[in-house]
Protein backbone atom coordinates (compact mmCIF):
# COMPACT_ATOMS: atom_id res chain seq x y z
CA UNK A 1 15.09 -0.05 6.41
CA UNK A 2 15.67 -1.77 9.96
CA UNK A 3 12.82 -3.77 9.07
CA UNK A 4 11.92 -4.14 5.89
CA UNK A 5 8.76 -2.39 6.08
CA UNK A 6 7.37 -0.86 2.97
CA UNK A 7 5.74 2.18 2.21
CA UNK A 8 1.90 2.21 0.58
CA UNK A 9 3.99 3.22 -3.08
CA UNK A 10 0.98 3.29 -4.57
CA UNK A 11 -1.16 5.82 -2.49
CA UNK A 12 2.54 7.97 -2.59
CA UNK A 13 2.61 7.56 -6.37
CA UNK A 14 -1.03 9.28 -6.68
CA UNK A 15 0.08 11.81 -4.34
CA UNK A 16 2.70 12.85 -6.48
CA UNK A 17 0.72 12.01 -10.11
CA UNK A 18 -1.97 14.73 -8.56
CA UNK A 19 0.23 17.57 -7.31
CA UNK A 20 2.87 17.01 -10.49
CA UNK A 21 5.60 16.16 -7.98
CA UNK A 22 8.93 13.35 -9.22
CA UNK A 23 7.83 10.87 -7.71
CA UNK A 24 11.51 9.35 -6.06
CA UNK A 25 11.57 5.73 -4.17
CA UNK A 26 14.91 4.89 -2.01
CA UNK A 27 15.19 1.21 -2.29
CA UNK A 28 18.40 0.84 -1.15
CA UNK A 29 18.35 -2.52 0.20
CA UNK A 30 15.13 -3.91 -0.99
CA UNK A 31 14.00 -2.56 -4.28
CA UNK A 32 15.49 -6.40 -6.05
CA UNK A 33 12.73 -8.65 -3.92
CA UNK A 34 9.97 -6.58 -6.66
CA UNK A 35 11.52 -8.97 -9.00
CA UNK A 36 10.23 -11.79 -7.42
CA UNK A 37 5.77 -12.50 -9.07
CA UNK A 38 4.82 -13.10 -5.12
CA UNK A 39 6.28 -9.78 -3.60
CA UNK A 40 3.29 -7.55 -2.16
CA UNK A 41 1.56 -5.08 -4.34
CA UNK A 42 3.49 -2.36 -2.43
CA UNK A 43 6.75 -3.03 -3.73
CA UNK A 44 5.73 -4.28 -6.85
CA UNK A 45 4.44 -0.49 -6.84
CA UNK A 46 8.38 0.62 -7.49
CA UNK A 47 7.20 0.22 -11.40
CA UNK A 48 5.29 3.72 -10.76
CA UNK A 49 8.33 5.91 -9.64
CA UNK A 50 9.98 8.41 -11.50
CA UNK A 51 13.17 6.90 -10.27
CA UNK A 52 14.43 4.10 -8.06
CA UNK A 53 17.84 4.32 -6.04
CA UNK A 54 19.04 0.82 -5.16
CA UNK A 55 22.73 -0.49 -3.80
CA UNK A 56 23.65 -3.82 -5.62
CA UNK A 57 26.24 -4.26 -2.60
CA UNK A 58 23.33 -5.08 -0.39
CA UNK A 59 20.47 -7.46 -2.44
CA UNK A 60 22.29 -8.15 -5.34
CA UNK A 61 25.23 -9.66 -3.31
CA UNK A 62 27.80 -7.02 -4.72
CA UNK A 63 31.12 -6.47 -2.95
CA UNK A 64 31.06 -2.79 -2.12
CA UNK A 65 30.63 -0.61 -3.65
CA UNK A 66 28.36 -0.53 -5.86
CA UNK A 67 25.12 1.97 -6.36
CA UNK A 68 22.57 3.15 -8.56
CA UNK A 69 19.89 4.94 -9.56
CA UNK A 70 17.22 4.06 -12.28
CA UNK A 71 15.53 6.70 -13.84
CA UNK A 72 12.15 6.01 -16.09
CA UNK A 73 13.18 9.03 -18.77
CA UNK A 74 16.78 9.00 -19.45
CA UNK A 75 16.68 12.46 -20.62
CA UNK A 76 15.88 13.41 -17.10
CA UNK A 77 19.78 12.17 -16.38
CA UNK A 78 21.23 13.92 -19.30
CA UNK A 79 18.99 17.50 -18.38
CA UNK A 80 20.85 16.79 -14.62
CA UNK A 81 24.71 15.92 -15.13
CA UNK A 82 25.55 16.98 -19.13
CA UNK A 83 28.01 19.58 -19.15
CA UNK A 84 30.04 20.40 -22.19
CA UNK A 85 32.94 23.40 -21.70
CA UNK A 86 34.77 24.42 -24.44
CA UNK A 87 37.64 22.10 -23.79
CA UNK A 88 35.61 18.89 -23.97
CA UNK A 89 35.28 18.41 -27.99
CA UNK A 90 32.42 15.92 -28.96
CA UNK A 91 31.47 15.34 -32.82
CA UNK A 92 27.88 15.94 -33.06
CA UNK A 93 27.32 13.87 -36.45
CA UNK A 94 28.32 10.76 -33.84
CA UNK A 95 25.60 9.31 -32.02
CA UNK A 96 27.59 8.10 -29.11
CA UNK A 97 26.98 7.93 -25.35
CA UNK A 98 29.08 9.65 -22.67
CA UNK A 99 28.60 8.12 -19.62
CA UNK A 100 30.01 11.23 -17.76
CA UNK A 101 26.48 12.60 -18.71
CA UNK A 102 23.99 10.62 -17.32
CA UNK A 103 25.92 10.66 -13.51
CA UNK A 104 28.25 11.94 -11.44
CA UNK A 105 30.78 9.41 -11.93
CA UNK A 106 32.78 11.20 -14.62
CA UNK A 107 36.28 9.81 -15.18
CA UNK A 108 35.98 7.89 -11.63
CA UNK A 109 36.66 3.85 -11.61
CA UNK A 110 34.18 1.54 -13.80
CA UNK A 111 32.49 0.22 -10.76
CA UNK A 112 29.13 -0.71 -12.67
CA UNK A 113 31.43 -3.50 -14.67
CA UNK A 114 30.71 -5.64 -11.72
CA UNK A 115 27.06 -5.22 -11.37
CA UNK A 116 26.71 -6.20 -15.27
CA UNK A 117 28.96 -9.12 -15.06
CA UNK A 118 26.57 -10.46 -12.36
CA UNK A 119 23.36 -9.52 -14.17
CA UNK A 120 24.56 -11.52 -16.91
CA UNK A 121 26.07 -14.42 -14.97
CA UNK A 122 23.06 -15.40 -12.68
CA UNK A 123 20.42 -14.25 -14.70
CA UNK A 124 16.53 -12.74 -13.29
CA UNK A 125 16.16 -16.24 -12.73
CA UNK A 126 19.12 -16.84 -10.29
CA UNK A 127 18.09 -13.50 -8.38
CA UNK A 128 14.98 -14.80 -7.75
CA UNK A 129 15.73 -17.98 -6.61
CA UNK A 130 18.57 -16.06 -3.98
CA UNK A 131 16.27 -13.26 -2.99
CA UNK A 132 13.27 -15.90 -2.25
CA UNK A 133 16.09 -18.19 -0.36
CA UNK A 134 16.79 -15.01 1.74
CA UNK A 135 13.07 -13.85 2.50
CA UNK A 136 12.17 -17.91 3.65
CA UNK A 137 15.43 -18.20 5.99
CA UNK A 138 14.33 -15.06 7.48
CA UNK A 139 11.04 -16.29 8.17
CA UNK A 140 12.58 -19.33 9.94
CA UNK A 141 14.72 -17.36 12.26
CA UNK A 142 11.58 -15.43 13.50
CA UNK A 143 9.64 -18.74 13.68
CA UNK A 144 12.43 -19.99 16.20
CA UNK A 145 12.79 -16.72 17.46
CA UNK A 146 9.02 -16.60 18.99
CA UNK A 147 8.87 -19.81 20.02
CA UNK A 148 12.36 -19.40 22.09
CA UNK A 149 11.05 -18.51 25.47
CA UNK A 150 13.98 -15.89 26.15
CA UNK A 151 13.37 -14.40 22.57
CA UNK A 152 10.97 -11.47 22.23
CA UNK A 153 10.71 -11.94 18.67
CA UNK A 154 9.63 -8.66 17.10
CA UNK A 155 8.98 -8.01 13.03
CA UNK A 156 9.57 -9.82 9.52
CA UNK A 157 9.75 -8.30 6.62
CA UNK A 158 11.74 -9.40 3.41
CA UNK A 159 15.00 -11.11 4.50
CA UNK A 160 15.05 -9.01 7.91
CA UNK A 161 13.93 -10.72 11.70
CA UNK A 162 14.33 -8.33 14.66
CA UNK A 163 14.21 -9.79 17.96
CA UNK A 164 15.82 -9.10 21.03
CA UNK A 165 16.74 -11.49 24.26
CA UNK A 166 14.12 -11.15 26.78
CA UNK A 167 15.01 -13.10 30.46
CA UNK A 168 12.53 -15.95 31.10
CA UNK A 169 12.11 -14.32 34.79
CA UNK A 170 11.46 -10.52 33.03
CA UNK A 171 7.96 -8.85 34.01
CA UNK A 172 5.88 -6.62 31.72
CA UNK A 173 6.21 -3.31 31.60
CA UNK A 174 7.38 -0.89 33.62
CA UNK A 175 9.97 1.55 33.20
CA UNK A 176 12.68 0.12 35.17
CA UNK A 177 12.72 -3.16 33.03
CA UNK A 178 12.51 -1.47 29.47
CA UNK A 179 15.23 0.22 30.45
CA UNK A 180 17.24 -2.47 31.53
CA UNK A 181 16.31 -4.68 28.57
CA UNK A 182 18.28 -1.84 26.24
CA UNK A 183 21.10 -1.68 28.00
CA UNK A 184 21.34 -5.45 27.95
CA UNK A 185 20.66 -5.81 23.94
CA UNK A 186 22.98 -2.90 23.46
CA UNK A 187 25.38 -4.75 25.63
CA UNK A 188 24.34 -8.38 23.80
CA UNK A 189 24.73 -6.66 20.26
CA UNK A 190 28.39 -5.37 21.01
CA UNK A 191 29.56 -8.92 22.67
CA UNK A 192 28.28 -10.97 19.47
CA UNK A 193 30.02 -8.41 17.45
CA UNK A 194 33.29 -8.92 19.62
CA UNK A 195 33.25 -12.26 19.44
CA UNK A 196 32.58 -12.86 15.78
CA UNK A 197 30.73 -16.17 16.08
CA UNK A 198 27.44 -14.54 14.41
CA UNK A 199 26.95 -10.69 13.00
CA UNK A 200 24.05 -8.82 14.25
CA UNK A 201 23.35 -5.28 13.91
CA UNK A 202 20.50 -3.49 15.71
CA UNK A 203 16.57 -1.30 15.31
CA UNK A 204 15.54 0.84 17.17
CA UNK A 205 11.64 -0.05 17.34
CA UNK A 206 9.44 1.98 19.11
CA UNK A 207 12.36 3.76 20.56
CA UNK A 208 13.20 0.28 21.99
CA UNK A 209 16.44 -1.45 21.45
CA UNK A 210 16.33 -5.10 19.04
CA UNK A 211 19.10 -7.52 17.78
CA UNK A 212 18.23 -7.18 13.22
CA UNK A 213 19.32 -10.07 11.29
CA UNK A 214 19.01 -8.76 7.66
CA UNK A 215 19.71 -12.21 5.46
CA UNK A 216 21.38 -10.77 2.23
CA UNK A 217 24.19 -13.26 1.66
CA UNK A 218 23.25 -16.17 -0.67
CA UNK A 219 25.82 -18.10 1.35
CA UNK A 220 23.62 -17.80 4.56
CA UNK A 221 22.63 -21.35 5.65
CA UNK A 222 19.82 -23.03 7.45
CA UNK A 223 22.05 -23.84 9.69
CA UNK A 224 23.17 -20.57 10.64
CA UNK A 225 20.10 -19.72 11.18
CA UNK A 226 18.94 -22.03 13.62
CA UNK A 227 22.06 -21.48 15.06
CA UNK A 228 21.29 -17.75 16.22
CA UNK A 229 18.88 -17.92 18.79
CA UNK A 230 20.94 -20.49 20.59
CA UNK A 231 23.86 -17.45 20.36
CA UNK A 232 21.93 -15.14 21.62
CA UNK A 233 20.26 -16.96 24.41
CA UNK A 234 23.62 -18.26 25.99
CA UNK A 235 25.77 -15.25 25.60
CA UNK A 236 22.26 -13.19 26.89
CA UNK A 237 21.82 -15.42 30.23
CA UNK A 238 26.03 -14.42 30.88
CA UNK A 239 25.49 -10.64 30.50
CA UNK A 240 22.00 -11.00 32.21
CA UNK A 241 23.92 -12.38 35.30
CA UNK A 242 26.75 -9.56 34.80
CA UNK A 243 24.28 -6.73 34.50
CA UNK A 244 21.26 -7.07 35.90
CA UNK A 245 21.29 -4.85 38.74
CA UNK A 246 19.61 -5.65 42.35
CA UNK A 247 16.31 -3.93 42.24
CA UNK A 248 15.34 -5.98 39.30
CA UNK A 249 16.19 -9.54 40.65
């Protein structure tokens, strides 16, 4: 999830189809972008699962919280989480549902109302249109991001860009530096945090520290995103000049 990356879902799915194992996909944060008829064949893949876990409070632009799991046989939820004692008294000549058994959610607050209200307000149509907004503004920021010569601009995938600041005076390689370079993104990540002009949150790539700008906010601008690397540039060069330490100048 720090990147976006997906899995090869359909080599997994014949996996499981062959050894007659569920076949489970987390797609937490990205599993709505398989709505969209131009996401890749991997993610489209999702349609093979036994089940798909997915949080509208991330892609769906929920407020928290909100989570889910889709399941391709229902009666795989009510096998799981139906449980009838003696003191809970059901007619059986009604054909009603009990929500309590198909989840663990029992008598807890009615937090899917939200979800549904949304579904029905913006529509597949609406989705798509936000998700594909997302994925293209993330694309921009890692545009600007590698051609910013203080920007080591690292992956894109769906709405996420990781990156990290990079000194225009750094050398390749060697140990010294890559160390350095983490403690100044670390440092970078917390400052931008602190000062609330942008949020950022961090990857750890190649056991490498990066800045991760994950776009799921159908307010997000253009402008914000262009924006960004000018953030992280100018508050970089001041913690660069704090931090770096002798050997390395």
């Amino acid at each position: 999830m720090s990147t976006g990356a997906i899995d090869p879902l359909p080599e997994i799915a014949e996996v499981a189809r062959r050894h007659g194992l569920w076949f489970h996909v987390d797609g937490a944060y990205g599993a709505p972008a398989a709505a969209l008829p131009e996401a890749p064949a991997d993610l489209k893949a999702l349609a093979l699962a036994d089940s798909v876990a997915l949080d509208p409070h991330k892609w769906l632009y929920m407020p928290l919280e909100a989570a889910c799991t889709l399941v391709r046989d229902p009666a795989a939820l009510m096998h799981t989480f139906s449980y009838r004692p003696r003191y809970y008294h059901f007619d059986e000549a009604q054909d009603v549902t009990n929500f309590y058994e198909h989840g663990p959610q029992n008598s807890r607050g009615f937090r899917a109302l939200k979800v549904w209200l949304c579904l029905k307000h913006v529509g597949r149509l609406g989705y798509e249109k936000m998700i594909r907004d997302d994925i293209a503004l993330a694309r921009r920021l890692f545009e600007a991001a590698r051609r910013h010569a203080e920007i080591e601009a690292r992956t894109q995938s769906l709405s996420i860009a990781t990156f990290r600041y990079r000194p225009a005076d750094a050398r390749a390689g060697g140990e010294a530096w890559s160390k350095y370079l983490d403690t100044l993104n670390t440092a970078l990540l917390s400052a931008i945090e602190r000062e609330g002009e942008c949020f950022v949150s961090n990857a750890v790539i190649d056991g490498a520290q990066y800045l991760r700008a994950c776009i799921v906010n159908f307010r997000t601008r253009v402008e914000d995103v262009d924006a960004l690397p000018e953030i992280v540039v100018r508050r970089g060069r001041q913690l660069d000049a704090e931090l770096r330490p002798a050997t390395l100048r």
